[in-house]
Protein backbone atom coordinates (compact mmCIF):
# COMPACT_ATOMS: atom_id res chain seq x y z
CA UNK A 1 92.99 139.22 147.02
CA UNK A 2 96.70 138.13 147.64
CA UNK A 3 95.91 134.69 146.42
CA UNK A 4 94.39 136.21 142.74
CA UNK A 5 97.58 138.31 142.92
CA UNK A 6 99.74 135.86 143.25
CA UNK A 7 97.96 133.62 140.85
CA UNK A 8 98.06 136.22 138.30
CA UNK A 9 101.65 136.39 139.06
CA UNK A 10 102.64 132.60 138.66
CA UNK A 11 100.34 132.86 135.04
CA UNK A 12 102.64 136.05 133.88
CA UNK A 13 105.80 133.92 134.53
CA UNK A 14 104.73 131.05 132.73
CA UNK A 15 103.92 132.82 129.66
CA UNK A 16 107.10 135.40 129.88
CA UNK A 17 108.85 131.62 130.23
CA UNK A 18 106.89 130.49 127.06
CA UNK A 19 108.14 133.68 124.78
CA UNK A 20 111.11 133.53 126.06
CA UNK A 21 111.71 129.53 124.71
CA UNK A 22 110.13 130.85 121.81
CA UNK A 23 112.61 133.89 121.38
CA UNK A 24 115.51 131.62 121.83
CA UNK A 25 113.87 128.92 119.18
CA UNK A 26 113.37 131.51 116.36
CA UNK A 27 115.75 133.50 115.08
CA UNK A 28 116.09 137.88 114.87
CA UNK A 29 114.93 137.78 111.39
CA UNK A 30 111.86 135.54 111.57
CA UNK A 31 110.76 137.11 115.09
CA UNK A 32 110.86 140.66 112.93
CA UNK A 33 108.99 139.76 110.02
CA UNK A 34 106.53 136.92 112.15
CA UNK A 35 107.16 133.72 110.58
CA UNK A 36 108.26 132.49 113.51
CA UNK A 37 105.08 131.97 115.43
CA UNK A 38 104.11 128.69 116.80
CA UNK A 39 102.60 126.53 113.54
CA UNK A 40 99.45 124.95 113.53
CA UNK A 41 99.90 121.25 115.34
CA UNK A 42 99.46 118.05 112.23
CA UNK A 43 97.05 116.02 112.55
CA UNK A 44 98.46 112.97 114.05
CA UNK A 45 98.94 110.11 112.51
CA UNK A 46 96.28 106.91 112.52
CA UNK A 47 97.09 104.50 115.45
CA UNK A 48 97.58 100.48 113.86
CA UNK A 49 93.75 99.63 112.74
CA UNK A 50 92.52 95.83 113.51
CA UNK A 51 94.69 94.32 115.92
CA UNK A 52 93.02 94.12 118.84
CA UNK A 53 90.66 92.21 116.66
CA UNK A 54 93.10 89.57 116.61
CA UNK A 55 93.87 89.46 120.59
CA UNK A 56 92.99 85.87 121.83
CA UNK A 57 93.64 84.72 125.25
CA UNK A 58 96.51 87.35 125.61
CA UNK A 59 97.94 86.36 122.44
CA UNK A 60 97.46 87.40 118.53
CA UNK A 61 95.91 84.70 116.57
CA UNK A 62 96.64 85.37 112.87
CA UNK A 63 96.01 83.84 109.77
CA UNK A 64 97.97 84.34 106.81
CA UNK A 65 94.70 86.45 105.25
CA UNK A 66 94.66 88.32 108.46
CA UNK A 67 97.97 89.26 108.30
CA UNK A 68 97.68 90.14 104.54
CA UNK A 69 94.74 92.81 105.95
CA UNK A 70 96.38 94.08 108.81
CA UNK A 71 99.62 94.93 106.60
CA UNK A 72 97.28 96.33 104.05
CA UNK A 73 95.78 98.92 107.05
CA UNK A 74 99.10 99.08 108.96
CA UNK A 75 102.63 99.24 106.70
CA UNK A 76 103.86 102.19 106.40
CA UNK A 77 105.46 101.86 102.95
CA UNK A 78 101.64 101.59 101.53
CA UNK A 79 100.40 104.76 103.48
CA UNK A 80 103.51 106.68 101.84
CA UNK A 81 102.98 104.90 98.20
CA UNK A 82 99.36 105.93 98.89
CA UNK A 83 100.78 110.15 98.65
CA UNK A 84 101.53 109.45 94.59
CA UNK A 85 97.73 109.08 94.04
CA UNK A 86 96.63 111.96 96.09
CA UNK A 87 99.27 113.98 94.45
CA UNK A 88 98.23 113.13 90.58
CA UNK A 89 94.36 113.72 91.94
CA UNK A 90 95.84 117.20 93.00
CA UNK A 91 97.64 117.94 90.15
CA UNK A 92 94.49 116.59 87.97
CA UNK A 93 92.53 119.79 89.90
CA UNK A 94 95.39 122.30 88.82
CA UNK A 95 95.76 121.56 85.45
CA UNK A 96 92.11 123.05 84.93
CA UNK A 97 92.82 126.32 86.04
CA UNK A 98 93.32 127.88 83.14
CA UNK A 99 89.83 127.51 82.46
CA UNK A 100 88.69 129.02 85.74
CA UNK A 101 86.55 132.05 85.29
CA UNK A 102 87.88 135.32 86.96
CA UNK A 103 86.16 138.36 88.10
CA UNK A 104 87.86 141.48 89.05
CA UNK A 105 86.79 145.07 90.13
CA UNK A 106 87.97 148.05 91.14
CA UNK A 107 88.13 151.11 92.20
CA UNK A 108 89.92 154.40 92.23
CA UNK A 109 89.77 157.99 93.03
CA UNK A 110 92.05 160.81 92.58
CA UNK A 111 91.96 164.53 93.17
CA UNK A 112 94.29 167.09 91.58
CA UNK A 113 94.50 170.75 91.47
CA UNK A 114 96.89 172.44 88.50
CA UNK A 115 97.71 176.13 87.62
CA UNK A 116 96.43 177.32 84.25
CA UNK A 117 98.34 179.10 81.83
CA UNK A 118 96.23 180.13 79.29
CA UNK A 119 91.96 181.05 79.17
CA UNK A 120 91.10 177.83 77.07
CA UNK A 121 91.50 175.95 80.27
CA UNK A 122 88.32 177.44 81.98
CA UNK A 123 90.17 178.47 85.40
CA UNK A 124 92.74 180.26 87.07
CA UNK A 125 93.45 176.74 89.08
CA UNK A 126 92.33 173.58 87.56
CA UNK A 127 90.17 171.42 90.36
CA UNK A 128 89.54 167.84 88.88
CA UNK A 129 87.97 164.57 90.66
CA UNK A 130 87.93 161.73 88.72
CA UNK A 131 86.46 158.41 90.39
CA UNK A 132 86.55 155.22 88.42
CA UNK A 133 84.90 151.88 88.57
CA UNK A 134 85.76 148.73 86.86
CA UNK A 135 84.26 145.15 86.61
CA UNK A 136 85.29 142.60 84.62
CA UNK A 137 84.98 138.53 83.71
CA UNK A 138 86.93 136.48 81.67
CA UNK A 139 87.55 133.00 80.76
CA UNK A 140 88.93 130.53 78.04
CA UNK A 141 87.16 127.96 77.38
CA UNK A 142 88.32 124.13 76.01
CA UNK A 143 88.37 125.49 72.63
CA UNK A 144 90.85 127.93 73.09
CA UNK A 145 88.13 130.62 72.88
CA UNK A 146 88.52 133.66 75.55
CA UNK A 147 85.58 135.88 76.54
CA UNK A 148 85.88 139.13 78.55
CA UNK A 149 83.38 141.14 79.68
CA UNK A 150 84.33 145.17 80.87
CA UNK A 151 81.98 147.57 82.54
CA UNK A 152 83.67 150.59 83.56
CA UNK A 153 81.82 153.48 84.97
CA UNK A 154 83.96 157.13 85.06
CA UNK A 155 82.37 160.41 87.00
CA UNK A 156 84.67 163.44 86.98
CA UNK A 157 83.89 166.63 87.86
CA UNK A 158 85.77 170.48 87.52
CA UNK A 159 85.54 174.03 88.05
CA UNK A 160 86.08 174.46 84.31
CA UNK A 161 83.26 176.39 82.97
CA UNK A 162 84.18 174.96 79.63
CA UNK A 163 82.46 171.74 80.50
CA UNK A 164 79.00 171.08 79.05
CA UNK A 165 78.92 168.51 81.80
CA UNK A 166 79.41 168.99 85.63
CA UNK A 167 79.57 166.65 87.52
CA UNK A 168 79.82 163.92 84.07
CA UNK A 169 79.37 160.41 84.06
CA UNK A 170 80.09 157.97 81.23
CA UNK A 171 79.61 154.11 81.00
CA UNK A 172 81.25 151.51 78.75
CA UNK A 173 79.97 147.70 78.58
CA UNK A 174 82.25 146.28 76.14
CA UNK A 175 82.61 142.59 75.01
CA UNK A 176 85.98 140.70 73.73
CA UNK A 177 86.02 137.44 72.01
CA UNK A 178 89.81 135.90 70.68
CA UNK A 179 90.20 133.04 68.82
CA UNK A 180 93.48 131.15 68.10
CA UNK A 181 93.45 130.01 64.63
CA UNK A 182 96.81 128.03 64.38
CA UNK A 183 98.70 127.31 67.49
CA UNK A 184 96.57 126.57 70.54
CA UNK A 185 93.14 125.94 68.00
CA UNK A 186 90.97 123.11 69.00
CA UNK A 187 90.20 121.02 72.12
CA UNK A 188 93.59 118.95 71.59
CA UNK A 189 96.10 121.98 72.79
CA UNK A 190 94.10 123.10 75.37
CA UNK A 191 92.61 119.43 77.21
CA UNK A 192 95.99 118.63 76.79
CA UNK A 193 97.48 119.28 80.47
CA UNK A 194 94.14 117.85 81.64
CA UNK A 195 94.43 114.42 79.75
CA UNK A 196 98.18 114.31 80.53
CA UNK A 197 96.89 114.75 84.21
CA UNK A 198 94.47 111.78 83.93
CA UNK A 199 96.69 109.60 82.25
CA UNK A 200 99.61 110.69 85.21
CA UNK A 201 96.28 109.39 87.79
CA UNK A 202 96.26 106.33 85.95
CA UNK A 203 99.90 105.64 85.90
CA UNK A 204 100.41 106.73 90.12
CA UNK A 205 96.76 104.02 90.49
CA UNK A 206 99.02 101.14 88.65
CA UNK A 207 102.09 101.84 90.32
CA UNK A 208 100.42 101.69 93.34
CA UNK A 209 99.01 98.38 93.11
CA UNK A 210 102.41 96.97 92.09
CA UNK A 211 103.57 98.35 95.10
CA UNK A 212 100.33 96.47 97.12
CA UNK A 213 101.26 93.43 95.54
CA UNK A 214 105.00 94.00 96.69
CA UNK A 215 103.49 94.59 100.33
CA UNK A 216 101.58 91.24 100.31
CA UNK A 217 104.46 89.06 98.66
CA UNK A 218 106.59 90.07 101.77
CA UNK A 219 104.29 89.67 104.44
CA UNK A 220 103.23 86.12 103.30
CA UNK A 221 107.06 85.83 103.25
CA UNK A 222 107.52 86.99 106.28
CA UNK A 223 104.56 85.24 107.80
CA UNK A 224 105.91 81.97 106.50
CA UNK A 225 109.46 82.40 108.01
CA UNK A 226 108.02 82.68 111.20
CA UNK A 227 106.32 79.59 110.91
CA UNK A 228 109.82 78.37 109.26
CA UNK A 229 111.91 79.23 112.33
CA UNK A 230 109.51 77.82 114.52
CA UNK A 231 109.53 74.40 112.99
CA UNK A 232 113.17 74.39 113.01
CA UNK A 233 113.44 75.58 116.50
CA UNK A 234 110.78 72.46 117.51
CA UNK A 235 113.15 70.10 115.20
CA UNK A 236 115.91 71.30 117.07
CA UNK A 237 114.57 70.82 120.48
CA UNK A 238 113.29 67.58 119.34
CA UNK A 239 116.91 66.54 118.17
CA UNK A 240 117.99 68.20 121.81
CA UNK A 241 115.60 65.95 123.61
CA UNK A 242 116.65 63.11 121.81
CA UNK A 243 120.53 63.44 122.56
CA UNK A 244 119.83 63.93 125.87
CA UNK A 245 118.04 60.78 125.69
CA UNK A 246 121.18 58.88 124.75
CA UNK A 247 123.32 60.44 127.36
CA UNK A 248 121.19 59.52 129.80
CA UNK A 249 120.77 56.22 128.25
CA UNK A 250 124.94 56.43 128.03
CA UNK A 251 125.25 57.33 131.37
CA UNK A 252 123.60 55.15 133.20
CA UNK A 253 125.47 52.50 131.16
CA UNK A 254 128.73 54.11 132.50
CA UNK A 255 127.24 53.30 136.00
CA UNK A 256 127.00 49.80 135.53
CA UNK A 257 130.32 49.38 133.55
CA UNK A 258 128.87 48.35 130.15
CA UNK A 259 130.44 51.49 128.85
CA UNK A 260 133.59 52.40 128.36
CA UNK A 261 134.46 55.58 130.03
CA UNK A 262 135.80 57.44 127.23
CA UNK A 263 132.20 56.73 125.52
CA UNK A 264 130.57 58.99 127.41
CA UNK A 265 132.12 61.74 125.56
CA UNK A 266 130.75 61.46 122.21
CA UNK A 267 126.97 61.83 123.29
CA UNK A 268 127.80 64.21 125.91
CA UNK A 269 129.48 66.18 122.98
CA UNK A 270 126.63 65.79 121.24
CA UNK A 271 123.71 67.18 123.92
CA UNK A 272 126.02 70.77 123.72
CA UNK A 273 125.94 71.08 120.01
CA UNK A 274 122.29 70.55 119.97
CA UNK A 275 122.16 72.93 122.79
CA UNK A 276 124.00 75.52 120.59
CA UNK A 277 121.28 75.07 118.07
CA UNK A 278 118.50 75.41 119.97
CA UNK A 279 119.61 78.67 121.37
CA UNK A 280 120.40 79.93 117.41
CA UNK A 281 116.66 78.79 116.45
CA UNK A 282 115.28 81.18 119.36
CA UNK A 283 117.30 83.65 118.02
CA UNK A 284 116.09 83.04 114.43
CA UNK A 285 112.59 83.28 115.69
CA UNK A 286 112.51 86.43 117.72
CA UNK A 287 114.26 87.93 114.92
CA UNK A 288 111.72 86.69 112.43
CA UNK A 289 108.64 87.45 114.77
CA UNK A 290 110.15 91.37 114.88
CA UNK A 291 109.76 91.63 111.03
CA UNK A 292 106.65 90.01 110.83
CA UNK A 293 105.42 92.65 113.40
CA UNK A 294 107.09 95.64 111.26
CA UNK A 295 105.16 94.15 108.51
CA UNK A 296 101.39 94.38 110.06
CA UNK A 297 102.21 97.57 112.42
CA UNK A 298 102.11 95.38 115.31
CA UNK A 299 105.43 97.24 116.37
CA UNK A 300 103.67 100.62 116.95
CA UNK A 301 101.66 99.55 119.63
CA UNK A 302 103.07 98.70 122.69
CA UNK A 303 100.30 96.63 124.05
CA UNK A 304 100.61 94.56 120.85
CA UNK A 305 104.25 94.51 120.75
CA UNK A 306 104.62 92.30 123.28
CA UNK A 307 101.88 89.90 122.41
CA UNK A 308 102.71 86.09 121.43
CA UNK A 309 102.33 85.54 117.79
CA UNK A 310 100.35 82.24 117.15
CA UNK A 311 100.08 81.21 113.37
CA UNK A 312 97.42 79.66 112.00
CA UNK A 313 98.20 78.41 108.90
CA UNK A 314 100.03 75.80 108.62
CA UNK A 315 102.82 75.08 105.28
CA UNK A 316 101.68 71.59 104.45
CA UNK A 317 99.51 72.05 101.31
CA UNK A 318 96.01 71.41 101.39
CA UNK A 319 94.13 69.68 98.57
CA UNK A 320 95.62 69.45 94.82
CA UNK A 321 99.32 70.81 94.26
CA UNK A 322 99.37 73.84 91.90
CA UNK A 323 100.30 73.29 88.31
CA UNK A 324 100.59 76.06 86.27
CA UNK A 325 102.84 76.59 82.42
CA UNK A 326 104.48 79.13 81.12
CA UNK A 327 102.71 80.29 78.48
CA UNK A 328 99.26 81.08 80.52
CA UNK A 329 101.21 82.22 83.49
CA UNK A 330 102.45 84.82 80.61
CA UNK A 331 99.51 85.87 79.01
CA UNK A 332 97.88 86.51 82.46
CA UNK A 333 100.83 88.52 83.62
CA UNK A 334 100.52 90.69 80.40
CA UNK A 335 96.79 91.17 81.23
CA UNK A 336 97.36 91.46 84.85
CA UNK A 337 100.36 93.43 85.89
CA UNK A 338 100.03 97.16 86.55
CA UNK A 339 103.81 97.60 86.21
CA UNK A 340 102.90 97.47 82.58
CA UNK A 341 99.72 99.25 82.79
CA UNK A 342 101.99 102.36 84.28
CA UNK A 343 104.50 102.27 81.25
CA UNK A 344 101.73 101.90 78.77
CA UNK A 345 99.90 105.24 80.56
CA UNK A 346 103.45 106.64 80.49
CA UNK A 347 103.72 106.08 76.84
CA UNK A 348 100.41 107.49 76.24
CA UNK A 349 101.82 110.65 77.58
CA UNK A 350 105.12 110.68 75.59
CA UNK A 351 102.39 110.72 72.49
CA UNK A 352 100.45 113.62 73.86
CA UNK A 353 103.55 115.68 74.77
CA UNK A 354 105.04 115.04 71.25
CA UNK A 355 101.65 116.63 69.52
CA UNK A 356 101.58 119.36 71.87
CA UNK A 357 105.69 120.43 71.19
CA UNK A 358 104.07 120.22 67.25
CA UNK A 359 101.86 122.61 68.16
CA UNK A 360 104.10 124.62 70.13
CA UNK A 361 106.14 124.80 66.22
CA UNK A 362 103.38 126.84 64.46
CA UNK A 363 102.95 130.52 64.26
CA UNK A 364 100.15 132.39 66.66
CA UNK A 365 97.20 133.44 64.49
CA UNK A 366 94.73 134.73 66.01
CA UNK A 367 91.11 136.56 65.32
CA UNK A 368 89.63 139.09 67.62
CA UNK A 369 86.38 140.86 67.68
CA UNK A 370 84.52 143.26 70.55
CA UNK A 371 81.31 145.13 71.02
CA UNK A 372 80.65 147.92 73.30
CA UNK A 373 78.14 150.17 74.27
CA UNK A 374 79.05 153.53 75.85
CA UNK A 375 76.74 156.18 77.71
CA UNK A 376 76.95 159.67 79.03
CA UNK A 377 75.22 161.75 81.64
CA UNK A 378 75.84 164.50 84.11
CA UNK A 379 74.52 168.17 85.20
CA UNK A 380 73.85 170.01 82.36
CA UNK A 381 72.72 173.80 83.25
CA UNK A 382 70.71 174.11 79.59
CA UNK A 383 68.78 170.29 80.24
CA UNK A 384 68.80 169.63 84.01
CA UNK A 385 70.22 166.74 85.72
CA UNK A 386 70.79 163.03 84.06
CA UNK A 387 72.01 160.42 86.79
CA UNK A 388 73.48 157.09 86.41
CA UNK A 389 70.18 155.42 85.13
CA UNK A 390 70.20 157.43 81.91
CA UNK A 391 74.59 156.45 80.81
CA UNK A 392 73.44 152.73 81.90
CA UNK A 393 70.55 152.16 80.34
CA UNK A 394 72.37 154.23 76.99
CA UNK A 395 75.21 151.72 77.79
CA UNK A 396 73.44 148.38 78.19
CA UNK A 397 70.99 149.19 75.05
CA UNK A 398 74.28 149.73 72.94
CA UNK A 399 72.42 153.48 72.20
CA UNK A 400 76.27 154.26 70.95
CA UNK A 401 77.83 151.14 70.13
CA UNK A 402 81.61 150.59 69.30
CA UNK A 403 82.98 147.70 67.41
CA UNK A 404 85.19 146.09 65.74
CA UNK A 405 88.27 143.00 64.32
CA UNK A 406 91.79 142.50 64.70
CA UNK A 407 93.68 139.74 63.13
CA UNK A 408 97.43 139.26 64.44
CA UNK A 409 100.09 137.36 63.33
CA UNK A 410 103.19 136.06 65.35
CA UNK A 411 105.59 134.67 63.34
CA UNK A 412 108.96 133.33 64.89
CA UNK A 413 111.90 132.97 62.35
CA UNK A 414 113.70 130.76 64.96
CA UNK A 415 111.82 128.99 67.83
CA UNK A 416 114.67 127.31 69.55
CA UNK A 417 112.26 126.23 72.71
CA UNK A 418 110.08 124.50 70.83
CA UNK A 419 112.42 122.66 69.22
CA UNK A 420 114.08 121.28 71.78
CA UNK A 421 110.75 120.68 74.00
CA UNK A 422 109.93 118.62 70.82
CA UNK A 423 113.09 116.97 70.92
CA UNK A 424 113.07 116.36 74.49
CA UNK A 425 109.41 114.37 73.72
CA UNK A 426 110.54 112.56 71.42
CA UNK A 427 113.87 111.38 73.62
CA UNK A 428 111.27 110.37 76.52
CA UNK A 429 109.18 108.25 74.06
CA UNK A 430 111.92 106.23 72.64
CA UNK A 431 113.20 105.58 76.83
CA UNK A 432 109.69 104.81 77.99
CA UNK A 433 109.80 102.76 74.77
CA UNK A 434 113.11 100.71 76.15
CA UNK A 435 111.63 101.40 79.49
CA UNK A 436 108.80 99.05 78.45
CA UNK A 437 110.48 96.25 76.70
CA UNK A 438 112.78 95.84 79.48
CA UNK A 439 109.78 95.76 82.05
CA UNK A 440 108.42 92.71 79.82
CA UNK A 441 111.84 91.29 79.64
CA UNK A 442 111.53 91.34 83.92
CA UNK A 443 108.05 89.91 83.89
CA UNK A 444 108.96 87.12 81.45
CA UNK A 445 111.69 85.77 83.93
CA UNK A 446 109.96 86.27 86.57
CA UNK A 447 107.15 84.22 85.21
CA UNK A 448 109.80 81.67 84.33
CA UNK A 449 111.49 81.93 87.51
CA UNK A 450 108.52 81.51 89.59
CA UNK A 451 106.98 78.73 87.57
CA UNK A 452 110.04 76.74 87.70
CA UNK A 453 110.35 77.39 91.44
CA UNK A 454 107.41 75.87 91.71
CA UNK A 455 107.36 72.74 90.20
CA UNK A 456 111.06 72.46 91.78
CA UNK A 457 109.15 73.17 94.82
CA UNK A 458 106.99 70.25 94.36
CA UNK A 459 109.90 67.82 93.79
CA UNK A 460 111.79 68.85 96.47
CA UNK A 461 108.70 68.18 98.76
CA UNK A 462 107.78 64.65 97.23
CA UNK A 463 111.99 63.79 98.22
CA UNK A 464 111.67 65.38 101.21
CA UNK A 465 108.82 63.19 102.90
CA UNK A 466 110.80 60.18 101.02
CA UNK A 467 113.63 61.40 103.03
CA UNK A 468 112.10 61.61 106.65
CA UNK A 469 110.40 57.97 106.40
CA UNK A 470 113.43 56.62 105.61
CA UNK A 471 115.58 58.91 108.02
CA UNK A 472 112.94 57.73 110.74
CA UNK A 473 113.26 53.47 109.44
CA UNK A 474 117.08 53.99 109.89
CA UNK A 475 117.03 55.82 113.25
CA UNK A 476 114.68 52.69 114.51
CA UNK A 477 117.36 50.30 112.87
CA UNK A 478 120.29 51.82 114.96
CA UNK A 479 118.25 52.01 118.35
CA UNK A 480 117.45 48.46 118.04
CA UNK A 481 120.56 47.50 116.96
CA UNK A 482 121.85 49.76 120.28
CA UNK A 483 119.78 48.44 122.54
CA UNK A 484 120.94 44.61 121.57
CA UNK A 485 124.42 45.31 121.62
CA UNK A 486 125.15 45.11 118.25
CA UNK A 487 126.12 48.64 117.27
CA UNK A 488 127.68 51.79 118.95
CA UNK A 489 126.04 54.89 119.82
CA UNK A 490 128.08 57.05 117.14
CA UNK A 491 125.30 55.56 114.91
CA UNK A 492 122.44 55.97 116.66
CA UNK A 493 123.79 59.78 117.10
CA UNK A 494 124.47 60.11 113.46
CA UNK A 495 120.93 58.75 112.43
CA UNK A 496 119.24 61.04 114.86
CA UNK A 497 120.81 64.10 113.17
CA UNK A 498 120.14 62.99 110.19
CA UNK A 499 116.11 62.61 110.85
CA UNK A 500 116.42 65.91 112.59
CA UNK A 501 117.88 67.42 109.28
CA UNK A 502 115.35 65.74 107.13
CA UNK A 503 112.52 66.70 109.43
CA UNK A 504 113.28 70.17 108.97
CA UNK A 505 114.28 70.00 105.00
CA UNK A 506 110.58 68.62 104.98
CA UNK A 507 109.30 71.79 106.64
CA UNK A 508 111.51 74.09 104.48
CA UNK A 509 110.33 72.32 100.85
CA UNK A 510 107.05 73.06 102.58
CA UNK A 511 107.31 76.41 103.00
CA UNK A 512 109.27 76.94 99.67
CA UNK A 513 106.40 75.44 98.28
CA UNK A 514 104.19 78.47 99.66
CA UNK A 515 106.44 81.18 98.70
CA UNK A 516 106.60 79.57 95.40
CA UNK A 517 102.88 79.37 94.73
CA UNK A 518 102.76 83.30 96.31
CA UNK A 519 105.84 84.12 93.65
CA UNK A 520 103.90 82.89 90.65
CA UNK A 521 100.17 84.69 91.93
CA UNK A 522 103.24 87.98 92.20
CA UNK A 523 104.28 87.42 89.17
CA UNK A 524 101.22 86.49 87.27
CA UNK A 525 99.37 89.49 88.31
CA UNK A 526 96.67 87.20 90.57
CA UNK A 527 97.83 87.94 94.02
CA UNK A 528 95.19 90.14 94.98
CA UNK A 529 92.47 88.16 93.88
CA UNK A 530 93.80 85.25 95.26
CA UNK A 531 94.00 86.87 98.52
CA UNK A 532 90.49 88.63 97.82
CA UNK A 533 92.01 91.58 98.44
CA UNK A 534 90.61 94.96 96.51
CA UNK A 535 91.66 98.22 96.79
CA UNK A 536 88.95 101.10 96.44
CA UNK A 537 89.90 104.49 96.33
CA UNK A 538 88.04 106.77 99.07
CA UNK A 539 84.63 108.93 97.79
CA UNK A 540 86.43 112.41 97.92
């Protein structure tokens, strides 16, 4: 029993601990009115999908496609671009609810006793109950037509005696029908806000595919800088390898006295600057190998954050160069690119918005008509007792029907809103207009851009592998030349930097030549489908 007590105890503490953090937390104000409750926990966020796909022999083994996937699964920026489309799909589900049908009821009941001052009233104090019952539907329909439907059912009952009726109870059914005949006529005014919605679904779809093909233009760059500062940080070691080479060479000379001492110098100067630049291309490459793992998600994971990267792919092309002109790499851009697909939808909406601010300009006519049936029963002392069947079925049979038209006009001499929502329409056209041409003036230099980077691309990697062979004849030259005597080491030096720098120009052309073909698929529109890449929206 003392163990339960104190048990109990130790549980009363911890919760007296819990609303006390809570009290300090939330302020006076939100404790008094309770908003300051504990909320409902998020739903946490999706963990990186796919990369322990990729895990080989303690290290990740990507190609450039798989790292086009993963980024496509992992990067943030397309899980927050992804929002727009659920938020136009949302807004596409509000815009029809003026058209949502609507029931309402209700009930009330009140009781009131009155002094009488004259005989005509039928008592000395007046005793009424009067109960009431409504029901009602409406809706508007596409046309601009609204419907309502009334039944309301009323049972009093007094101690007049100048009531044929006591208890009474009467019935109406009645039915409404408006029509707009000018403003708001027709399916145009009223789909309106629904098309505008569709066209605003459109616009978020195409601006989020430019923003895919934004994603997979900087992971392939990303994936190819890796691959960049590894090369360089190989052609540096290489060059490293090679000095030290010499100095040894050098050094051993200086042993044997066919060096002069103050030879020694120059090559030993030589194995420290390489040095330098080895350590700056490990640098490069951790910092490159970070962004690459930002890029795929690889970063959120801790068992994948410290994984090698290994790269697949390797820059030298493979099979025919690319060769693509201007004009085609154009006309597919203008077909492809859904930056202009999401001005075009955005035009499309300037239109819409301009006819609706017309409409907005003319006066409110509009034609009404209803129909109602009404029904009346009660105690009678001469006739007996009639329930509720008899005022229904007199109500639903339209035994005593009601009916009847109005026609109202609503004419503004001055509508200063609609004016300027017209004006404002028109202002948005004529920028989405400019907004437009100036997204076709970007497209045409990127084309141009790209396309040019290519084929400079090309050159540069036809000079380059000109450049290493002969950087690599000359290097030979001087270390035979060395070796024999017959030339210092400053040469041989000097030629081994220089095949080191062309070795790694080479590499660079290489990868420019990548990015280049990747700029021109960007810019042409063709990036997903190059990558087979397509993106499906979810079955909601």
């Amino acid at each position: 029993m003392r163990v339960a007590r104190s048990f109990f105890v130790a549980i009363l503490l911890l919760a007296l601990c819990g609303v006390s953090s809570w009290a300090q937390n939330a302020s006076t104000l939100e404790r008094v009115l309770g908003i300051g409750g504990r909320p409902k926990p998020a739903t946490p966020l999706l963990a990186p999908q796919d990369l322990k796909d990729h895990v080989v022999n303690g290290k990740l083994v990507l190609s450039l496609d798989d790292s086009i996937r993963l980024a496509l699964s992992n990067d943030t920026d397309i899980h927050l671009d992804h929002y727009q489309i659920e938020t136009a799909e949302n807004n596409l589900r509000r815009v029809y609810a003026p058209f949502d049908p609507l029931l309402t009821s209700s009930f009330s009941d009140q009781r009131a006793k009155s002094p009488t001052s004259t005989q005509l009233q039928g008592a000395s104090i007046l005793n009424d109950l009067t109960q009431q019952t409504q029901i009602g539907y409406s809706q508007t329909f596409q046309t601009g037509t609204n419907f309502q439907g009334l039944f309301i059912a009323d049972k009093s009952s007094t101690n007049s005696s100048f009531n044929f009726l006591n208890p009474s109870i009467s019935t109406t059914l009645q039915f409404t029908v408006t029509q707009p005949l000018l403003r708001n006529r027709g399916l145009f005014p009223n789909r309106a806000p629904i098309l505008i919605a569709q066209r605003n679904l459109k616009q978020a779809r195409a601006s989020f595919l430019g923003e895919v093909n934004s994603v997979i233009l900087q992971i392939v760059s990303n994936y190819w800088n890796v691959v960049l500062a590894r090369e360089n940080l190989s052609v540096q070691q290489k060059s490293l390898d090679e000095a030290q080479k010499s100095y040894d060479h050098d050094k051993k000379a200086l042993s044997l006295g066919a060096l002069p001492p103050l030879d020694i110098y120059r090559s030993e100067s030589q194995v420290a600057s390489r040095r330098v630049g080895v350590i700056q291309a490990e640098y490069a490459v951790k910092q490159a190998e970070d962004q690459f793992r930002q890029g795929i998600g690889a970063d959120l994971d801790p068992a994948t954050r410290v994984l090698d990267l290994e790269m697949t792919d390797r820059p030298e092309p493979v099979g025919a160069l690319a060769n693509v002109d201007i004009p085609t790499a154009l006309a597919r851009a203008i077909a492809n690119r859904p930056e202009l697909e999401a001005v075009h939808q955005q035009i499309a909406v300037d239109e819409m918005r301009i006819r609706l601010a017309h409409n907005g300009l003319k006066p409110d006519l509009e034609l009404s008509g209803f129909y109602s049936g009404n029904g009346l029963a009660g105690n009678d002392p001469a006739v007996g007792n009639t329930g509720l069947g008899t005022t229904l079925s007199q109500s639903f049979r339209f035994t005593f029907p009601a009916y009847g038209a109005s026609l109202s006009l609503t004419l503004p001499v001055r509508n200063h809103n609609a004016e300027a929502n017209l004006a404002d329409s028109l202002v948005s056209r004529r920028h989405d207009q400019y907004q437009e041409r100036e997204t076709n003036q970007s497209i045409t230099l990127e084309v141009t851009t790209a396309v040019h980077s290519l084929e400079a691309a090309k050159l540069g990697m036809e000079a380059a592998k000109v450049a290493v062979d002969l950087a690599r004849e000359t290097l030979h030259a001087d270390e035979r030349k060395y070796e024999l005597g017959a030339e210092q080491i400053f040469f041989v030096l000097d030629a081994q930097t220089q095949l080191a720098l062309a070795e790694l120009s080479l590499i660079q052309s290489q990868v420019n030549y990548q990015l280049a073909v990747t700029q021109v698929d960007h810019a042409t529109g063709d990036l997903l489908e190059h990558h087979h890449v397509q993106v499906v929206e979810p079955a909601k």
